[in-house]
Protein backbone atom coordinates (compact mmCIF):
# COMPACT_ATOMS: atom_id res chain seq x y z
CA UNK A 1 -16.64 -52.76 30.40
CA UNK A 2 -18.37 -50.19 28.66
CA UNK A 3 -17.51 -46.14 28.59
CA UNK A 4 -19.64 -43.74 27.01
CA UNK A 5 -18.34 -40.10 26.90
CA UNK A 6 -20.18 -36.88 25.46
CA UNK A 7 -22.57 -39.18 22.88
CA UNK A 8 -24.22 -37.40 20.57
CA UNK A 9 -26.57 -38.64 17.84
CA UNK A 10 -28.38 -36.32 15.20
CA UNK A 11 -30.70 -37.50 12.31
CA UNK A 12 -31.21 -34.87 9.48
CA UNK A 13 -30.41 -31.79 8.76
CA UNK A 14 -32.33 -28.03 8.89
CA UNK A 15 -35.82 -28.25 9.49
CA UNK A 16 -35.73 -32.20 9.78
CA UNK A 17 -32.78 -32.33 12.06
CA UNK A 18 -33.78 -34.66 15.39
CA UNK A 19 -31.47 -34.94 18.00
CA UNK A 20 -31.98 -39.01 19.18
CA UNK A 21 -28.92 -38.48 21.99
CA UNK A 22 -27.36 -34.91 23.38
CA UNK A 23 -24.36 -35.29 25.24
CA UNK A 24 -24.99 -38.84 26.98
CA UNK A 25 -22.32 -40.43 28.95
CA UNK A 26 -22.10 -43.83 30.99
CA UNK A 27 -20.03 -46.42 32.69
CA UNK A 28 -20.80 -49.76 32.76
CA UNK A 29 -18.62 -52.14 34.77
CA UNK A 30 -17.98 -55.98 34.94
CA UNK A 31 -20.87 -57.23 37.39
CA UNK A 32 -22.79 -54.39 36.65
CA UNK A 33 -26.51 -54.57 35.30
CA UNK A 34 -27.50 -51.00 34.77
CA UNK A 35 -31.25 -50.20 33.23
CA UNK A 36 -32.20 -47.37 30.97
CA UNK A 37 -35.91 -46.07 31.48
CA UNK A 38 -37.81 -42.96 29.84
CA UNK A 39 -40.32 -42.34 27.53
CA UNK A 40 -40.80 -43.15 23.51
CA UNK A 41 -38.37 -41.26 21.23
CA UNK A 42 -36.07 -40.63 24.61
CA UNK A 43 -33.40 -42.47 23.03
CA UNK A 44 -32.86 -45.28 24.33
CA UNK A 45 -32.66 -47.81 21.23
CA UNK A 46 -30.11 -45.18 19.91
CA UNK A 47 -27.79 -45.26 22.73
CA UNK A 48 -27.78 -49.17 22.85
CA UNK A 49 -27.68 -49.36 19.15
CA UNK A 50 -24.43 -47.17 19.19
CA UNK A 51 -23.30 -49.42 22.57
CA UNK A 52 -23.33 -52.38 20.57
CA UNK A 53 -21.68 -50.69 17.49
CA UNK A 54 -24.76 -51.07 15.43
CA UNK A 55 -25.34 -47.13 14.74
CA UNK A 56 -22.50 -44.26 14.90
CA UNK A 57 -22.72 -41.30 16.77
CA UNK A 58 -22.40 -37.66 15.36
CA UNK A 59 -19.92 -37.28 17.96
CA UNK A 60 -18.66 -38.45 21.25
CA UNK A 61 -16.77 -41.54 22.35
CA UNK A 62 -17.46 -45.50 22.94
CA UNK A 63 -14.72 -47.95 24.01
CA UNK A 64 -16.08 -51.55 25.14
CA UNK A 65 -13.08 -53.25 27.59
CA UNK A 66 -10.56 -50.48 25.78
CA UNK A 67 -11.99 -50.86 22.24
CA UNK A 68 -12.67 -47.42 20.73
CA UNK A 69 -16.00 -48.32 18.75
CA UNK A 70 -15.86 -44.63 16.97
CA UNK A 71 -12.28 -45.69 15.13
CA UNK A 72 -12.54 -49.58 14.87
CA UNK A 73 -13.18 -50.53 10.97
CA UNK A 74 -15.93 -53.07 9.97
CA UNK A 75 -14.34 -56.44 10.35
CA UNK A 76 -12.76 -55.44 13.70
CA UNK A 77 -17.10 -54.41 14.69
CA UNK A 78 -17.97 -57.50 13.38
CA UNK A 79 -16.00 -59.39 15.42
CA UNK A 80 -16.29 -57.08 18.55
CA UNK A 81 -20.34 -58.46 18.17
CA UNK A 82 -19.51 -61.60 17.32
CA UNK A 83 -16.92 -62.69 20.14
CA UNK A 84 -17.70 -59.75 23.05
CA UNK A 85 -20.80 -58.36 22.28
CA UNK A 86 -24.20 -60.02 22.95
CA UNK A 87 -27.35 -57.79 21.56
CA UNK A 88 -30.96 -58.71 22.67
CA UNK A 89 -32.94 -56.68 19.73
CA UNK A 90 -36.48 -55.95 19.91
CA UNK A 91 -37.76 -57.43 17.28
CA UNK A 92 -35.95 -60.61 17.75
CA UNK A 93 -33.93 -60.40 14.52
CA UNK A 94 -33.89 -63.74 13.95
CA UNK A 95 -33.08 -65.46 10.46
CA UNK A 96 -36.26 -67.44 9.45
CA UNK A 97 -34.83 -69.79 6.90
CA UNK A 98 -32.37 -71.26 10.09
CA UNK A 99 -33.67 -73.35 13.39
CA UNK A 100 -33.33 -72.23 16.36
CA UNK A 101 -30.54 -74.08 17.37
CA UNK A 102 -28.69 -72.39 13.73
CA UNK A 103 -29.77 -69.10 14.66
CA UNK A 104 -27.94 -69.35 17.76
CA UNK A 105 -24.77 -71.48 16.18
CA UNK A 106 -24.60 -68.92 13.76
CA UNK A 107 -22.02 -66.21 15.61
CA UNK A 108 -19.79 -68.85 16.70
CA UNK A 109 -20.05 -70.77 13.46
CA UNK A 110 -18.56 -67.63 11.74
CA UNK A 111 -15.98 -66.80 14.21
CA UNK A 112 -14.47 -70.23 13.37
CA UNK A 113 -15.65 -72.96 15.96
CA UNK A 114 -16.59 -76.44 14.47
CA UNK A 115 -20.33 -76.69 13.82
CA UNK A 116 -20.72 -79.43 16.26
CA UNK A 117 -18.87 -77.46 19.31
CA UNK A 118 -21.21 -74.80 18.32
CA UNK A 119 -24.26 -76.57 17.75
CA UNK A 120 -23.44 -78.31 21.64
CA UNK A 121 -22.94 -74.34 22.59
CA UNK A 122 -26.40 -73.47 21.36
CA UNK A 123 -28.06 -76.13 23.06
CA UNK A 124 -26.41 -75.23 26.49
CA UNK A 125 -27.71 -71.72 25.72
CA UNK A 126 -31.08 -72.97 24.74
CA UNK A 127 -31.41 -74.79 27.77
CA UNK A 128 -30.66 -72.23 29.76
CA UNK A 129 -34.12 -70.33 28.45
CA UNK A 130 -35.67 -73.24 28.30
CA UNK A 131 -36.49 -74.31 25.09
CA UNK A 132 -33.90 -77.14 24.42
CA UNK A 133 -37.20 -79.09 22.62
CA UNK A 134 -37.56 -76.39 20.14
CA UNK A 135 -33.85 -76.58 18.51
CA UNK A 136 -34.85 -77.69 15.57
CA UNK A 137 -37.97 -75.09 15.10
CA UNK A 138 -37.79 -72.17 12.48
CA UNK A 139 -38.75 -68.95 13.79
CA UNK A 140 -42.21 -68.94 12.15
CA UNK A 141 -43.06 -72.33 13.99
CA UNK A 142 -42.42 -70.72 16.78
CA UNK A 143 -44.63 -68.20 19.52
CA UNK A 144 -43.04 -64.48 20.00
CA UNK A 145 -42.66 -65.33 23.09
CA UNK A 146 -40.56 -68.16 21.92
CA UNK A 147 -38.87 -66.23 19.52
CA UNK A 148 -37.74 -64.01 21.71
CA UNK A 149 -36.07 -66.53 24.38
CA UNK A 150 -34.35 -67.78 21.35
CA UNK A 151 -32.61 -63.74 20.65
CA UNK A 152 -31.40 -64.09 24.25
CA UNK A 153 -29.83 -67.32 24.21
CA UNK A 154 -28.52 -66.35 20.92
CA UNK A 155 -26.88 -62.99 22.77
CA UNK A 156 -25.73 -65.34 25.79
CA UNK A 157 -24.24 -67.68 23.67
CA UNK A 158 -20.46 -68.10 24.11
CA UNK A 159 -18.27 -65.76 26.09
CA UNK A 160 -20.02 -62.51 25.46
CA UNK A 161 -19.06 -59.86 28.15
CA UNK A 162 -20.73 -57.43 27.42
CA UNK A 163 -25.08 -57.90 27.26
CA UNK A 164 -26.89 -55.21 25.72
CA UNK A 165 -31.06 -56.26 26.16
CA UNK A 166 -33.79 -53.81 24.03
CA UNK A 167 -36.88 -54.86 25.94
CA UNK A 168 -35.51 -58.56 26.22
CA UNK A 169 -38.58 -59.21 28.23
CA UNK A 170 -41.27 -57.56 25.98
CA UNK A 171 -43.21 -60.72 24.63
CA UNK A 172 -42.94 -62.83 28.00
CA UNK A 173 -45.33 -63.51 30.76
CA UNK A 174 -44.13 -62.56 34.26
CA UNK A 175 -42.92 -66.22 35.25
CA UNK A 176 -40.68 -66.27 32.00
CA UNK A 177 -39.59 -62.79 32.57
CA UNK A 178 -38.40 -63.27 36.05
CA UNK A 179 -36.68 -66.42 34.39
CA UNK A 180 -35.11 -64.84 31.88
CA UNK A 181 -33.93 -61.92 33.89
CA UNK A 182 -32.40 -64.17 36.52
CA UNK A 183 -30.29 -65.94 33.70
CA UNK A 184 -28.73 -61.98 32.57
CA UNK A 185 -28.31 -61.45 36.46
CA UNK A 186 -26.35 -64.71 36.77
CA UNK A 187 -24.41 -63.18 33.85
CA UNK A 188 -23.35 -60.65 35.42
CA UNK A 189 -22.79 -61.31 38.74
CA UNK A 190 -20.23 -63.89 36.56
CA UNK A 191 -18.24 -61.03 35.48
CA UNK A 192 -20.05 -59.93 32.60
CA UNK A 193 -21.76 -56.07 32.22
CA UNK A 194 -25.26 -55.23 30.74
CA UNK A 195 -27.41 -52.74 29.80
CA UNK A 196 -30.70 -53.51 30.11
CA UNK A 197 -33.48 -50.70 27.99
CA UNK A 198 -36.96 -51.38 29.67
CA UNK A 199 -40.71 -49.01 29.97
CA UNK A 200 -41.40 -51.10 33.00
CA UNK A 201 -39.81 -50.51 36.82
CA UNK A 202 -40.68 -54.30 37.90
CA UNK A 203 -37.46 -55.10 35.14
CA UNK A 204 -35.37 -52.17 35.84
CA UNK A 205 -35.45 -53.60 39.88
CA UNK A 206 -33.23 -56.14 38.72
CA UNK A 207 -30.96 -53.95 37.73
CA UNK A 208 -27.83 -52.33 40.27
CA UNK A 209 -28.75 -49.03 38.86
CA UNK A 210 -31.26 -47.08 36.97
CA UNK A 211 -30.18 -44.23 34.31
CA UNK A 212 -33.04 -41.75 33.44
CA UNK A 213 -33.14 -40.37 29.37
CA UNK A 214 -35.23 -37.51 28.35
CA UNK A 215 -35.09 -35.93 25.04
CA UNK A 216 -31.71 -37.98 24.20
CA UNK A 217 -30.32 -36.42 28.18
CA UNK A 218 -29.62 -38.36 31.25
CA UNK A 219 -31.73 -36.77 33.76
CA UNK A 220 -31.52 -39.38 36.53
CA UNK A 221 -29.88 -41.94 38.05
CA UNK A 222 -31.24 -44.35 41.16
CA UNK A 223 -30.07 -47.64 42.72
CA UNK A 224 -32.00 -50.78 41.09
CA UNK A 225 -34.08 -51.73 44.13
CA UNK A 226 -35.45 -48.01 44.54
CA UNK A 227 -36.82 -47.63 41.15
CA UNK A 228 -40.36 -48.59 41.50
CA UNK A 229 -40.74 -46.52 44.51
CA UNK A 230 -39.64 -43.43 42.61
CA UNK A 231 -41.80 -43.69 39.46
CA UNK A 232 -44.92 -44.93 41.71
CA UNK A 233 -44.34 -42.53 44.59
CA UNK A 234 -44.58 -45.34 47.46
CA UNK A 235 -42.07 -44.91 49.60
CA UNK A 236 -39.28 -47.36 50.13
């Protein structure tokens, strides 16, 4: 679903030069949920920025199911994100002058459907976070909390297979969390593959696997269920 090979991702030059990612590679496959943990500035917004075709690396390799991200031209990233792509940002990244419901319409609405098969889409995908009464809310009438349920129904929306979540469950309480996290589970149990960036081990259990960054390098990789164990030190 998703191959990552030799990523590298530099910002500036001499003095100023920061190096976000350093040789980074990953496999994600269909019915795979794989977490990213590690610490501020590790870069893990980079690598699922560049995942979703959002950034480009200095060097390195990205093909989504046999799409070459590094080589594809605008319209064809466009519609990668559009049609295959569903991205969970972290600040929601909503458009305030639309509703909910149009926010979530909007990806389909451009890749051609009819606004009323998409606005029916929406709702199912509204529903599924539970918010179905707020479909007619703009964002500002609306909690973060809110807001951000709204972001991942508008990344779940359609026939996305591939689910790339930037701390999807950042502004939730634990019962909406666990809700939410279920839903990208069901995903991709479906046949879909995620990667799922998180600070906090209770998320990254839901995961199948857990991939370590430091300093833009993989340092680590653990099975989903053994993660809290590991950065705790209980034993299980």
């Amino acid at each position: 679903m998703l191959r990552i090979r030799d990523l590298t991702r530099t910002h500036g030059s001499g003095a100023a030069e920061v190096h976000a990612l350093r040789g980074v590679s990953l496999d994600v496959h269909a019915g795979e949920l794989v977490a990213v943990m590690g610490p501020s500035g590790s870069g893990k917004s980079t690598l699922l920025a560049i995942a979703g075709g959002l950034d480009t690396p200095t060097s390195g390799s990205v093909t989504v199911e046999g799409t070459e991200l590094t080589t594809a031209g605008r319209r064809e990233l466009a519609a990668l994100r559009r049609r295959r792509i569903g991205y969970v940002f972290q600040d929601y990244n909503l458009i305030p002058a639309l509703t909910a419901a149009e926010n979530i319409a909007l990806p389909r609405e451009l890749d051609g459907f009819p606004v009323r098969r998409a606005r029916r889409e929406a709702l199912e995908a509204l529903r599924d976070v539970g918010l179905e009464q707020l479909a007619d809310r703009f964002p500002d009438e609306m909690s973060g909390g809110q807001q951000q349920r709204v972001a991942i129904a508008r990344a779940l929306v359609g026939e996305r297979r591939l689910l790339l979540a930037d701390e999807p469950t950042g502004a939730l309480d634990s019962e909406t969390s666990d809700s939410v996290l279920a839903l990208l589970r069901r995903r991709c149990d479906a046949g879909a593959g995620g990667v799922l960036v998180t600070h906090e081990p209770r998320i990254a259990a839901w995961a199948d696997r857990t991939v370590f960054l430091r300093d833009g390098v993989v340092i680590d990789e653990t099975g989903g269920s053994s993660v809290q164990s590991l950065l705790t030190g209980t034993a299980g």
